[in-house]
PDB file of N, CA and C in Angstrom:
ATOM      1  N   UNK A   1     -30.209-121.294  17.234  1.00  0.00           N
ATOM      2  CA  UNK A   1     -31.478-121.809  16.759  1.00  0.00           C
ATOM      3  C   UNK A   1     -31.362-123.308  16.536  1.00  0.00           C
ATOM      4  N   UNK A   2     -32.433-123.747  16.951  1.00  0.00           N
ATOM      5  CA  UNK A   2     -32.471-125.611  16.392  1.00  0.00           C
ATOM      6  C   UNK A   2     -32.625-126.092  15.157  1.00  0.00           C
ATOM      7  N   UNK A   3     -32.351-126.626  14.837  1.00  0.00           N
ATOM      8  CA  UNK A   3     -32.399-127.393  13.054  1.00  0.00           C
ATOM      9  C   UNK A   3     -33.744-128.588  13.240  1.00  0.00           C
ATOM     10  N   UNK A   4     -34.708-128.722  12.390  1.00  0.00           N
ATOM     11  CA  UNK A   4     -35.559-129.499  11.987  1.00  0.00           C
ATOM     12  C   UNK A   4     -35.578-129.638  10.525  1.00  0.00           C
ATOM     13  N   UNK A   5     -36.522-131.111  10.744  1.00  0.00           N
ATOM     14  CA  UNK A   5     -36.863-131.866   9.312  1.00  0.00           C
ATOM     15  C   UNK A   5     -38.382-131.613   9.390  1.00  0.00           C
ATOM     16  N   UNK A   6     -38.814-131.341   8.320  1.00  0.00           N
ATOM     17  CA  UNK A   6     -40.231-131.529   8.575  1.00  0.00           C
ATOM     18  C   UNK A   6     -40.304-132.592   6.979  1.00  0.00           C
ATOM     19  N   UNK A   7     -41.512-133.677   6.987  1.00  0.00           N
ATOM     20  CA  UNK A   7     -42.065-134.155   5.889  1.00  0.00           C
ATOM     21  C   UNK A   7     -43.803-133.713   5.808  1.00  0.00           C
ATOM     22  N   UNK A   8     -43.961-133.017   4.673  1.00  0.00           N
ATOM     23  CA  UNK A   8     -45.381-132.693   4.204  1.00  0.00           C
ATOM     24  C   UNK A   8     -45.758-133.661   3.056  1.00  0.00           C
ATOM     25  N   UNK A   9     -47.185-133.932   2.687  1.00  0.00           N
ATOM     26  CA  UNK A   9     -47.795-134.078   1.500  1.00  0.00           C
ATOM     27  C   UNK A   9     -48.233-133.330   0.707  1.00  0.00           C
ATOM     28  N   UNK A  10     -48.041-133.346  -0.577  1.00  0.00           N
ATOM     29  CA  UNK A  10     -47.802-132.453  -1.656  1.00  0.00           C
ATOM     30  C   UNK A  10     -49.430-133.485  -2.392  1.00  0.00           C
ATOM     31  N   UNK A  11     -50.450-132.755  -2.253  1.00  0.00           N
ATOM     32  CA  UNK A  11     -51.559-133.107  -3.022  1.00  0.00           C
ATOM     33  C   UNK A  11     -51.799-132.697  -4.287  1.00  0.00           C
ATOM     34  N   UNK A  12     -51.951-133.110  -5.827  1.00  0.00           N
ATOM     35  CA  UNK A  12     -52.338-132.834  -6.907  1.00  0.00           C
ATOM     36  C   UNK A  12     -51.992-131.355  -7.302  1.00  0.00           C
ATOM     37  N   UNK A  13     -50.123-131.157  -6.931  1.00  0.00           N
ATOM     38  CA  UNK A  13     -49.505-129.776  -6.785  1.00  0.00           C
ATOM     39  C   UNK A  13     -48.543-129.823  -8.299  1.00  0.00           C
ATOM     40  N   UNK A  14     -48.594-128.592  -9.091  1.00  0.00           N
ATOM     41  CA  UNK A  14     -48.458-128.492 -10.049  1.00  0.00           C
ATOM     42  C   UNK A  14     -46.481-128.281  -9.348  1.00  0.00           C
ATOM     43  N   UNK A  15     -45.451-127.933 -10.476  1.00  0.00           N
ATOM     44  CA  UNK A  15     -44.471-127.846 -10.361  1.00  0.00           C
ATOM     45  C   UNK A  15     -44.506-126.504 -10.034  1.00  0.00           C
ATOM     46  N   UNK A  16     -44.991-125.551 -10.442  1.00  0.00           N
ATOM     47  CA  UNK A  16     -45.344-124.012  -9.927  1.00  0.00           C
ATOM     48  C   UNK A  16     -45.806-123.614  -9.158  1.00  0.00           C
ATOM     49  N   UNK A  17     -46.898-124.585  -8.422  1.00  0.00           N
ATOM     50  CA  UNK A  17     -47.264-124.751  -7.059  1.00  0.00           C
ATOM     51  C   UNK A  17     -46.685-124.562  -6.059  1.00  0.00           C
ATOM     52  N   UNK A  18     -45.527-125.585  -6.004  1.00  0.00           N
ATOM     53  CA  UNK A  18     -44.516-126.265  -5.196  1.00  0.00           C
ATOM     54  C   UNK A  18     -43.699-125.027  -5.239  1.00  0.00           C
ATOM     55  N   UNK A  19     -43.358-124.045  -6.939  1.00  0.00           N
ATOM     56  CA  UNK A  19     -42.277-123.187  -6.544  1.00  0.00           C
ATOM     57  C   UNK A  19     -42.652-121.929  -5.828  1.00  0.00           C
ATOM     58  N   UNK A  20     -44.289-122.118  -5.734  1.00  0.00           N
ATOM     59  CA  UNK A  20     -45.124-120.796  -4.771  1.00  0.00           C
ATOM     60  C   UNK A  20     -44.638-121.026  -3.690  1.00  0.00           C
ATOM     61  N   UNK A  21     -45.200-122.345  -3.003  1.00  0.00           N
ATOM     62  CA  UNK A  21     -44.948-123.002  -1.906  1.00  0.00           C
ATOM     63  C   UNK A  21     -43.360-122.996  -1.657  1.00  0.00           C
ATOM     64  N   UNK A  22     -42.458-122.875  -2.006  1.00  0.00           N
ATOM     65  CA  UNK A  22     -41.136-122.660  -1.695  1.00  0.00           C
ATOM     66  C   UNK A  22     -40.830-121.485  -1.294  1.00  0.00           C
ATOM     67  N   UNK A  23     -41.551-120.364  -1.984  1.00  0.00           N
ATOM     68  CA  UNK A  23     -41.274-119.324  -1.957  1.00  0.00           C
ATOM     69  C   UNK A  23     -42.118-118.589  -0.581  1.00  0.00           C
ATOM     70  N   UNK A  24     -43.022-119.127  -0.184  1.00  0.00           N
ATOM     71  CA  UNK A  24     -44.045-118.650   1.174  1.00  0.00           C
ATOM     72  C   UNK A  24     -43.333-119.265   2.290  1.00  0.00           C
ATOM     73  N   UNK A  25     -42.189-120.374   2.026  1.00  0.00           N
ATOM     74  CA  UNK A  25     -41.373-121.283   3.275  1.00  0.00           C
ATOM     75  C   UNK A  25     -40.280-119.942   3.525  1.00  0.00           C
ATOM     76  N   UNK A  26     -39.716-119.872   2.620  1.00  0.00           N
ATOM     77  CA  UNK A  26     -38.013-118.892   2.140  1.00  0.00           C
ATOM     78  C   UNK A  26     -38.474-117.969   2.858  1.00  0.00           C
ATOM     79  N   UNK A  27     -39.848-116.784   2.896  1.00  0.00           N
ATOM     80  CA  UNK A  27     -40.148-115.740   2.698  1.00  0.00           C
ATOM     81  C   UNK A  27     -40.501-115.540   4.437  1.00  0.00           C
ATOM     82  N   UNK A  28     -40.323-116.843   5.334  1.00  0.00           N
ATOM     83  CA  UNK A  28     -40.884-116.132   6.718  1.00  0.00           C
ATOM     84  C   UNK A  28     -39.914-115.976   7.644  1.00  0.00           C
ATOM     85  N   UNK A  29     -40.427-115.402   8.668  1.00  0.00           N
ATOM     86  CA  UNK A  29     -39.945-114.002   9.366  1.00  0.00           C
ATOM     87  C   UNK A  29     -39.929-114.850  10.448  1.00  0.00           C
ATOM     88  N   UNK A  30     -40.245-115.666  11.077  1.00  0.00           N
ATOM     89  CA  UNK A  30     -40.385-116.095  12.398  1.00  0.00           C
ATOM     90  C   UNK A  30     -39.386-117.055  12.365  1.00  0.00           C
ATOM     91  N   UNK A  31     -39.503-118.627  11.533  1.00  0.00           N
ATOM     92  CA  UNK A  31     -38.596-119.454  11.181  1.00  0.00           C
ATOM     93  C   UNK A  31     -37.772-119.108  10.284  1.00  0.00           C
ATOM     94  N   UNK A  32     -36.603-120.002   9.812  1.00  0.00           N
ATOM     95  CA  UNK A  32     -36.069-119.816   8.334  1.00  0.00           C
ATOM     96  C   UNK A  32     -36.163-121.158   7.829  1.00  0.00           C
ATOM     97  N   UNK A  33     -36.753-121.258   6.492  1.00  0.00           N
ATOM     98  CA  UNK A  33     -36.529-122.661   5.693  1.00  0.00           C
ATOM     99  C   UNK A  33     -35.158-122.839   5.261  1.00  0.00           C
ATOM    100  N   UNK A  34     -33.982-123.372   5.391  1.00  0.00           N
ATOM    101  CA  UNK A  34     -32.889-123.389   4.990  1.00  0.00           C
ATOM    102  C   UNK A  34     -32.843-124.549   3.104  1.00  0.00           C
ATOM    103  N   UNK A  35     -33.496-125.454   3.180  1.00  0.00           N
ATOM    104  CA  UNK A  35     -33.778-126.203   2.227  1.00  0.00           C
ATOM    105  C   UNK A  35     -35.194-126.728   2.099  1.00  0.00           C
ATOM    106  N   UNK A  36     -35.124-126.882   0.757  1.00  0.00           N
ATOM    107  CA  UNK A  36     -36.794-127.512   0.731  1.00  0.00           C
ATOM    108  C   UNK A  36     -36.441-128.078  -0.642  1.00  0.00           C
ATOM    109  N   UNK A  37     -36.643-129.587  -0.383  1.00  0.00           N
ATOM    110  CA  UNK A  37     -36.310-130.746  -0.972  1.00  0.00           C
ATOM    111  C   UNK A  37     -37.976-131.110  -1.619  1.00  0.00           C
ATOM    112  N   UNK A  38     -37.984-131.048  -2.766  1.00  0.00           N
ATOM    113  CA  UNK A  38     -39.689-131.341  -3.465  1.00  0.00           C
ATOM    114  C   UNK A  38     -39.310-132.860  -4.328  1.00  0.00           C
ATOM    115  N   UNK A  39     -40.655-133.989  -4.050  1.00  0.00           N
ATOM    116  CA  UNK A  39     -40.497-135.104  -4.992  1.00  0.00           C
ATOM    117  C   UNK A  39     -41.685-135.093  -5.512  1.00  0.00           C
ATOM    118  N   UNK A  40     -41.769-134.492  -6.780  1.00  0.00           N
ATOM    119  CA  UNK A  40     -43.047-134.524  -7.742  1.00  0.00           C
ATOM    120  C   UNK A  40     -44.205-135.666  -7.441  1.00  0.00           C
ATOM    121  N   UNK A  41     -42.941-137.145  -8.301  1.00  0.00           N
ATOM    122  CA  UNK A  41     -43.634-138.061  -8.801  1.00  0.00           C
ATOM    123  C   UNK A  41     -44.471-138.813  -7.412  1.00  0.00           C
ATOM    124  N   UNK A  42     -44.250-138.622  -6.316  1.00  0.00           N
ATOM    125  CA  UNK A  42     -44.779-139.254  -4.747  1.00  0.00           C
ATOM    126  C   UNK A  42     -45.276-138.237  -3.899  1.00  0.00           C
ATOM    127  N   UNK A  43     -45.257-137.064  -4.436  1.00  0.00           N
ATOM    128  CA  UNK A  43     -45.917-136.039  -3.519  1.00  0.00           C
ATOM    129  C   UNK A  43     -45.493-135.443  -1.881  1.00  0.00           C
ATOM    130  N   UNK A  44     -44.088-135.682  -2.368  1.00  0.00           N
ATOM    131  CA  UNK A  44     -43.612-135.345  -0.444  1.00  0.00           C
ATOM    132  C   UNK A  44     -43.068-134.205  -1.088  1.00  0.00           C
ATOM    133  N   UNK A  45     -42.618-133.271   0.207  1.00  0.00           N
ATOM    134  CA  UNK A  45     -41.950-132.626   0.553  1.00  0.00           C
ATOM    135  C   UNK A  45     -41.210-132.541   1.715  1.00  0.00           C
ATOM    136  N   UNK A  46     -39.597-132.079   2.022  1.00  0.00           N
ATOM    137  CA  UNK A  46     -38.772-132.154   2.611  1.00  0.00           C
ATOM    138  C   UNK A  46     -38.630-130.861   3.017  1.00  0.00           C
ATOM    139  N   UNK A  47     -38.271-130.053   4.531  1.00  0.00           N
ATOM    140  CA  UNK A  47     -38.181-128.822   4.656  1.00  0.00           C
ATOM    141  C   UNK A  47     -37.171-128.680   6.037  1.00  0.00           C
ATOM    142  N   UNK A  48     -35.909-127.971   5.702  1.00  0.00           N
ATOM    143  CA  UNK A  48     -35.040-128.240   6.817  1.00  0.00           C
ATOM    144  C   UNK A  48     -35.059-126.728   6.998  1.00  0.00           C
ATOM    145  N   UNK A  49     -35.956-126.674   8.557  1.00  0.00           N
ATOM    146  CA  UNK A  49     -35.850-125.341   9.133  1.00  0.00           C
ATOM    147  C   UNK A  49     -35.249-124.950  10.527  1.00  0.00           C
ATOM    148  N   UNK A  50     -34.696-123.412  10.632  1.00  0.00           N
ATOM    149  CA  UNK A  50     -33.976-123.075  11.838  1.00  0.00           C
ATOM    150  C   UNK A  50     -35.168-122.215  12.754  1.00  0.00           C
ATOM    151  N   UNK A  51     -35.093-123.066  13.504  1.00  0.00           N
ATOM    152  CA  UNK A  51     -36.427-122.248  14.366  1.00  0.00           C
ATOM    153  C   UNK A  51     -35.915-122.219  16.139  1.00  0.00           C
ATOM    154  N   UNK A  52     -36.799-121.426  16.454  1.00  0.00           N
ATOM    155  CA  UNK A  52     -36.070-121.181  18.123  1.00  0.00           C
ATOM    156  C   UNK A  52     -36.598-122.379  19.188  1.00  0.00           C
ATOM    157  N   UNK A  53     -37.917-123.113  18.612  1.00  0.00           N
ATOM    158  CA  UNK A  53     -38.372-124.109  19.477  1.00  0.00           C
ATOM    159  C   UNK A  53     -39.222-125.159  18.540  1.00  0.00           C
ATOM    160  N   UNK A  54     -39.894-126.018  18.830  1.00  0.00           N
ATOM    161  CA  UNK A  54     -40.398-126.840  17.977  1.00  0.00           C
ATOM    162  C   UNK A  54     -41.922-126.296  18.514  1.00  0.00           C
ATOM    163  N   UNK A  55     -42.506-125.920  19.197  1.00  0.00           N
ATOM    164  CA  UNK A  55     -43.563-124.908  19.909  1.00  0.00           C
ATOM    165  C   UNK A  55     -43.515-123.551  18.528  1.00  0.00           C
ATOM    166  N   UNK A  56     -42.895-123.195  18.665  1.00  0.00           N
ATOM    167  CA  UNK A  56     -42.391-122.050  17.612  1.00  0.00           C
ATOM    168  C   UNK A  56     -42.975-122.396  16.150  1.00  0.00           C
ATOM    169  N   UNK A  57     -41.977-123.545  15.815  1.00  0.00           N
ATOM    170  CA  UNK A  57     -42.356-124.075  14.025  1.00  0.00           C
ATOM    171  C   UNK A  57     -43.353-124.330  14.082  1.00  0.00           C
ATOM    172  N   UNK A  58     -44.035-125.362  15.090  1.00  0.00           N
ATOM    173  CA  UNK A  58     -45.285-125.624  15.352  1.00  0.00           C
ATOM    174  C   UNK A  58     -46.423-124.563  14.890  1.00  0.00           C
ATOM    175  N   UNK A  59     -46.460-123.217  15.604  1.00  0.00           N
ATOM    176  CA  UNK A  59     -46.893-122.500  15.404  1.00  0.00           C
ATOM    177  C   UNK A  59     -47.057-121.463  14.354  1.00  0.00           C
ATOM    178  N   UNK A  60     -46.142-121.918  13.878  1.00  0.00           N
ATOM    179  CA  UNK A  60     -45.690-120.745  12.776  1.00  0.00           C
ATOM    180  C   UNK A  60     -46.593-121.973  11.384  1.00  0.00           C
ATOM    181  N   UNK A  61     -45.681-123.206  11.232  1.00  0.00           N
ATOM    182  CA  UNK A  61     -46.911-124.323  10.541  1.00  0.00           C
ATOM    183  C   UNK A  61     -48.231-124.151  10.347  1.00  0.00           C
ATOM    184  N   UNK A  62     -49.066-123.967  11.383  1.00  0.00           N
ATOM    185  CA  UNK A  62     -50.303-123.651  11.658  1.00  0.00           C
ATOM    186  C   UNK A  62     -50.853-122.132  11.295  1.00  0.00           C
ATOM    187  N   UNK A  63     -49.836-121.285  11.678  1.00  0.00           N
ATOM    188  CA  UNK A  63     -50.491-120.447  10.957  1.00  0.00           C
ATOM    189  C   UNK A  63     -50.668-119.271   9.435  1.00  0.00           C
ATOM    190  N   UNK A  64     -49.425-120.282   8.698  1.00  0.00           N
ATOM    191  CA  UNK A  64     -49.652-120.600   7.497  1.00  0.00           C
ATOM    192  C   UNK A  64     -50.163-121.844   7.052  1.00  0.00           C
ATOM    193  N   UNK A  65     -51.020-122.461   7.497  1.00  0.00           N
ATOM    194  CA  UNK A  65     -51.310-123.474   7.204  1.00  0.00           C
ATOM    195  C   UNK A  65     -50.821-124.677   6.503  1.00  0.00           C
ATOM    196  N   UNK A  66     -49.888-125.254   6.595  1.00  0.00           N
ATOM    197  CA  UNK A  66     -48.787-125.901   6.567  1.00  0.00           C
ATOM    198  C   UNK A  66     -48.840-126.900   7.541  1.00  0.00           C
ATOM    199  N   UNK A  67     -49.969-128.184   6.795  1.00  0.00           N
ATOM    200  CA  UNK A  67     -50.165-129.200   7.218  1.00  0.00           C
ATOM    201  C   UNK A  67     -48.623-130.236   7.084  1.00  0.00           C
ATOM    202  N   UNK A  68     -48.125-130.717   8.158  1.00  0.00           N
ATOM    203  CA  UNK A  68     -46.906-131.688   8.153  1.00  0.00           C
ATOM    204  C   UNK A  68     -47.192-133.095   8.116  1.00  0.00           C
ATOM    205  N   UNK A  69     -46.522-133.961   7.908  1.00  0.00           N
ATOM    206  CA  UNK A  69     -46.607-135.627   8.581  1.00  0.00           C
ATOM    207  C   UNK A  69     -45.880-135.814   9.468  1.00  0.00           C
ATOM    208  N   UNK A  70     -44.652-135.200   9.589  1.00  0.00           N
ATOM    209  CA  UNK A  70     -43.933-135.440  10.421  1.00  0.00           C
ATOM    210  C   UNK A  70     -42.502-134.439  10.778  1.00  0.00           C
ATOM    211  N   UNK A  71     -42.295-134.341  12.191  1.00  0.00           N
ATOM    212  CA  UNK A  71     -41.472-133.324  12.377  1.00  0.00           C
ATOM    213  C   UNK A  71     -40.803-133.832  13.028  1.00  0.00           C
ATOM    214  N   UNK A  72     -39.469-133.454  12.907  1.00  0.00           N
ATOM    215  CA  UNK A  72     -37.617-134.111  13.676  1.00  0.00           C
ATOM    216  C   UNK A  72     -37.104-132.740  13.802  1.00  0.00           C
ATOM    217  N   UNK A  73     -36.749-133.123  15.182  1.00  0.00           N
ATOM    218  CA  UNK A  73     -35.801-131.686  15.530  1.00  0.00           C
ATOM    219  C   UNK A  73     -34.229-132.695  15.398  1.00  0.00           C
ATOM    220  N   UNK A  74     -33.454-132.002  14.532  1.00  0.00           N
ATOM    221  CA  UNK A  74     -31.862-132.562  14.462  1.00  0.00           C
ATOM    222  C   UNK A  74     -31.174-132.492  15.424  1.00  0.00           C
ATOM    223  N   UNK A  75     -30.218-133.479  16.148  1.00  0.00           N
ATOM    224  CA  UNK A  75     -29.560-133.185  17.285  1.00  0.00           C
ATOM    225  C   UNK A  75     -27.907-133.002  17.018  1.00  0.00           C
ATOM    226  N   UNK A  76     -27.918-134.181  16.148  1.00  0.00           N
ATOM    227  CA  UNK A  76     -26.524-134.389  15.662  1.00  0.00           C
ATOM    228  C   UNK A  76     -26.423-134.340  14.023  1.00  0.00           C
ATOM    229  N   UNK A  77     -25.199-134.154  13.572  1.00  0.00           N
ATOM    230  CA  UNK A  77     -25.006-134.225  12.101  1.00  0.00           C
ATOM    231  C   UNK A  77     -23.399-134.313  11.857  1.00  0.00           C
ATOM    232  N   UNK A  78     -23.172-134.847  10.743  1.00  0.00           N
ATOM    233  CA  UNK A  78     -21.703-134.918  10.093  1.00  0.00           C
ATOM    234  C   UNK A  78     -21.725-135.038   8.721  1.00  0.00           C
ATOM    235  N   UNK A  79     -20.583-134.065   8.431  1.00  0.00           N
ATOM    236  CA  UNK A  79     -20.246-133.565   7.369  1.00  0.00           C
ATOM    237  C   UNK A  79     -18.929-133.996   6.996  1.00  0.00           C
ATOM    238  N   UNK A  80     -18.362-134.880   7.492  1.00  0.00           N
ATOM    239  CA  UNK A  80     -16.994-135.970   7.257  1.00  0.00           C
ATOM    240  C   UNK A  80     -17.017-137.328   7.703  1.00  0.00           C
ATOM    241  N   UNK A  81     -18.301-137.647   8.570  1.00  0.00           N
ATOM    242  CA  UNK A  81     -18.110-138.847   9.110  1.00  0.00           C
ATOM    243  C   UNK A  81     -18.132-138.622  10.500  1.00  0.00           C
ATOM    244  N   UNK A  82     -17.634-137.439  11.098  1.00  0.00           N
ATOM    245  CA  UNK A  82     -18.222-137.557  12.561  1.00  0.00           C
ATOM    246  C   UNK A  82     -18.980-136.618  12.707  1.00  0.00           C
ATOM    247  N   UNK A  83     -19.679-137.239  13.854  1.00  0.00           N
ATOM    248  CA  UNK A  83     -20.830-137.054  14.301  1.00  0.00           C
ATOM    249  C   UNK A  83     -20.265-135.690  15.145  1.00  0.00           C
ATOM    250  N   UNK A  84     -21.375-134.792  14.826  1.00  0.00           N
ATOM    251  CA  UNK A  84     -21.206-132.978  15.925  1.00  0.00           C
ATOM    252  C   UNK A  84     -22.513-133.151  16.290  1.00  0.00           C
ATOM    253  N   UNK A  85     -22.695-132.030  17.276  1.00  0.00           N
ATOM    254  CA  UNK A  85     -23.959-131.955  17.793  1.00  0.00           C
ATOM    255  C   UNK A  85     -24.310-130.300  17.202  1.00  0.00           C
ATOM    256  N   UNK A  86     -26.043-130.737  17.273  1.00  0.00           N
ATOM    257  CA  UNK A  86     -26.377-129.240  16.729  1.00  0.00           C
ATOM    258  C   UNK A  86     -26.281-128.098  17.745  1.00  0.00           C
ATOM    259  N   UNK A  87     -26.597-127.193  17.867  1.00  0.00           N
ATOM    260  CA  UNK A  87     -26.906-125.787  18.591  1.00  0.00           C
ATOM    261  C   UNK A  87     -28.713-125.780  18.618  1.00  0.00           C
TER     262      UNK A  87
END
Protein backbone atom coordinates (compact mmCIF):
# COMPACT_ATOMS: atom_id res chain seq x y z
CA UNK A 1 0.00 0.00 0.00
CA UNK A 2 1.20 3.72 -0.56
CA UNK A 3 1.71 6.12 2.32
CA UNK A 4 0.09 9.71 2.08
CA UNK A 5 -0.11 13.07 3.85
CA UNK A 6 -3.18 14.65 3.63
CA UNK A 7 -3.68 18.49 5.21
CA UNK A 8 -7.47 19.40 6.09
CA UNK A 9 -9.12 22.51 7.72
CA UNK A 10 -10.51 22.10 10.97
CA UNK A 11 -13.46 24.87 11.07
CA UNK A 12 -14.86 26.16 14.56
CA UNK A 13 -14.17 22.22 15.75
CA UNK A 14 -14.52 21.60 19.34
CA UNK A 15 -11.64 19.21 20.89
CA UNK A 16 -14.38 16.36 20.85
CA UNK A 17 -15.11 17.07 17.47
CA UNK A 18 -11.73 16.43 16.26
CA UNK A 19 -11.78 13.19 18.67
CA UNK A 20 -15.15 12.11 16.57
CA UNK A 21 -13.36 13.00 13.56
CA UNK A 22 -10.37 10.79 14.51
CA UNK A 23 -12.35 8.19 15.26
CA UNK A 24 -14.51 8.09 11.62
CA UNK A 25 -10.54 8.33 9.97
CA UNK A 26 -9.26 5.05 12.40
CA UNK A 27 -12.65 3.34 11.77
CA UNK A 28 -12.41 2.86 7.70
CA UNK A 29 -12.39 -0.12 5.82
CA UNK A 30 -11.13 0.93 2.49
CA UNK A 31 -8.02 3.17 3.61
CA UNK A 32 -6.18 3.06 6.96
CA UNK A 33 -5.42 6.39 8.86
CA UNK A 34 -2.14 5.41 10.45
CA UNK A 35 -1.77 8.96 12.34
CA UNK A 36 -3.77 11.95 12.68
CA UNK A 37 -1.87 14.87 13.90
CA UNK A 38 -4.72 17.73 15.18
CA UNK A 39 -3.57 21.67 15.78
CA UNK A 40 -6.41 23.24 17.74
CA UNK A 41 -5.13 26.74 17.99
CA UNK A 42 -4.79 27.10 13.64
CA UNK A 43 -7.29 24.66 12.68
CA UNK A 44 -5.29 22.07 10.55
CA UNK A 45 -5.25 18.73 10.53
CA UNK A 46 -2.57 16.19 9.58
CA UNK A 47 -3.58 12.57 8.36
CA UNK A 48 -0.98 9.92 7.32
CA UNK A 49 -2.86 7.26 5.37
CA UNK A 50 -2.14 3.69 3.72
CA UNK A 51 -4.21 3.48 0.77
CA UNK A 52 -3.91 1.34 -2.50
CA UNK A 53 -4.00 4.48 -4.92
CA UNK A 54 -4.41 8.15 -4.53
CA UNK A 55 -7.77 7.55 -6.95
CA UNK A 56 -8.72 5.29 -3.98
CA UNK A 57 -8.15 7.98 -0.91
CA UNK A 58 -9.50 10.31 -3.26
CA UNK A 59 -12.53 8.51 -3.26
CA UNK A 60 -12.90 7.24 -0.15
CA UNK A 61 -12.31 11.43 1.03
CA UNK A 62 -15.29 12.22 -0.89
CA UNK A 63 -17.30 9.88 0.24
CA UNK A 64 -17.07 10.60 3.72
CA UNK A 65 -16.91 13.86 3.06
CA UNK A 66 -13.61 14.80 3.99
CA UNK A 67 -12.84 18.00 2.44
CA UNK A 68 -8.66 18.18 2.09
CA UNK A 69 -6.19 21.14 1.13
CA UNK A 70 -3.81 19.15 0.19
CA UNK A 71 -2.63 15.63 -0.61
CA UNK A 72 1.18 14.01 -0.85
CA UNK A 73 1.64 10.59 -1.69
CA UNK A 74 5.19 9.69 0.31
CA UNK A 75 7.87 8.26 -1.80
CA UNK A 76 10.77 8.23 0.41
CA UNK A 77 11.38 8.39 4.23
CA UNK A 78 14.16 7.93 6.97
CA UNK A 79 14.19 6.89 10.18
CA UNK A 80 18.17 7.31 10.82
CA UNK A 81 19.11 9.68 8.28
CA UNK A 82 18.85 7.67 5.21
CA UNK A 83 16.70 8.03 2.90
CA UNK A 84 14.42 4.39 1.92
CA UNK A 85 11.89 4.36 -0.47
CA UNK A 86 8.25 3.62 0.28
CA UNK A 87 6.22 0.50 -1.06
Amino acid sequence: MALYISQHTLACLTRQGAEELTRRLQGAKTVRARRVLVNMQEGKMLVEFEAQSREELEKWLRSEKFHFDWLLRIELESTDGALRAIS
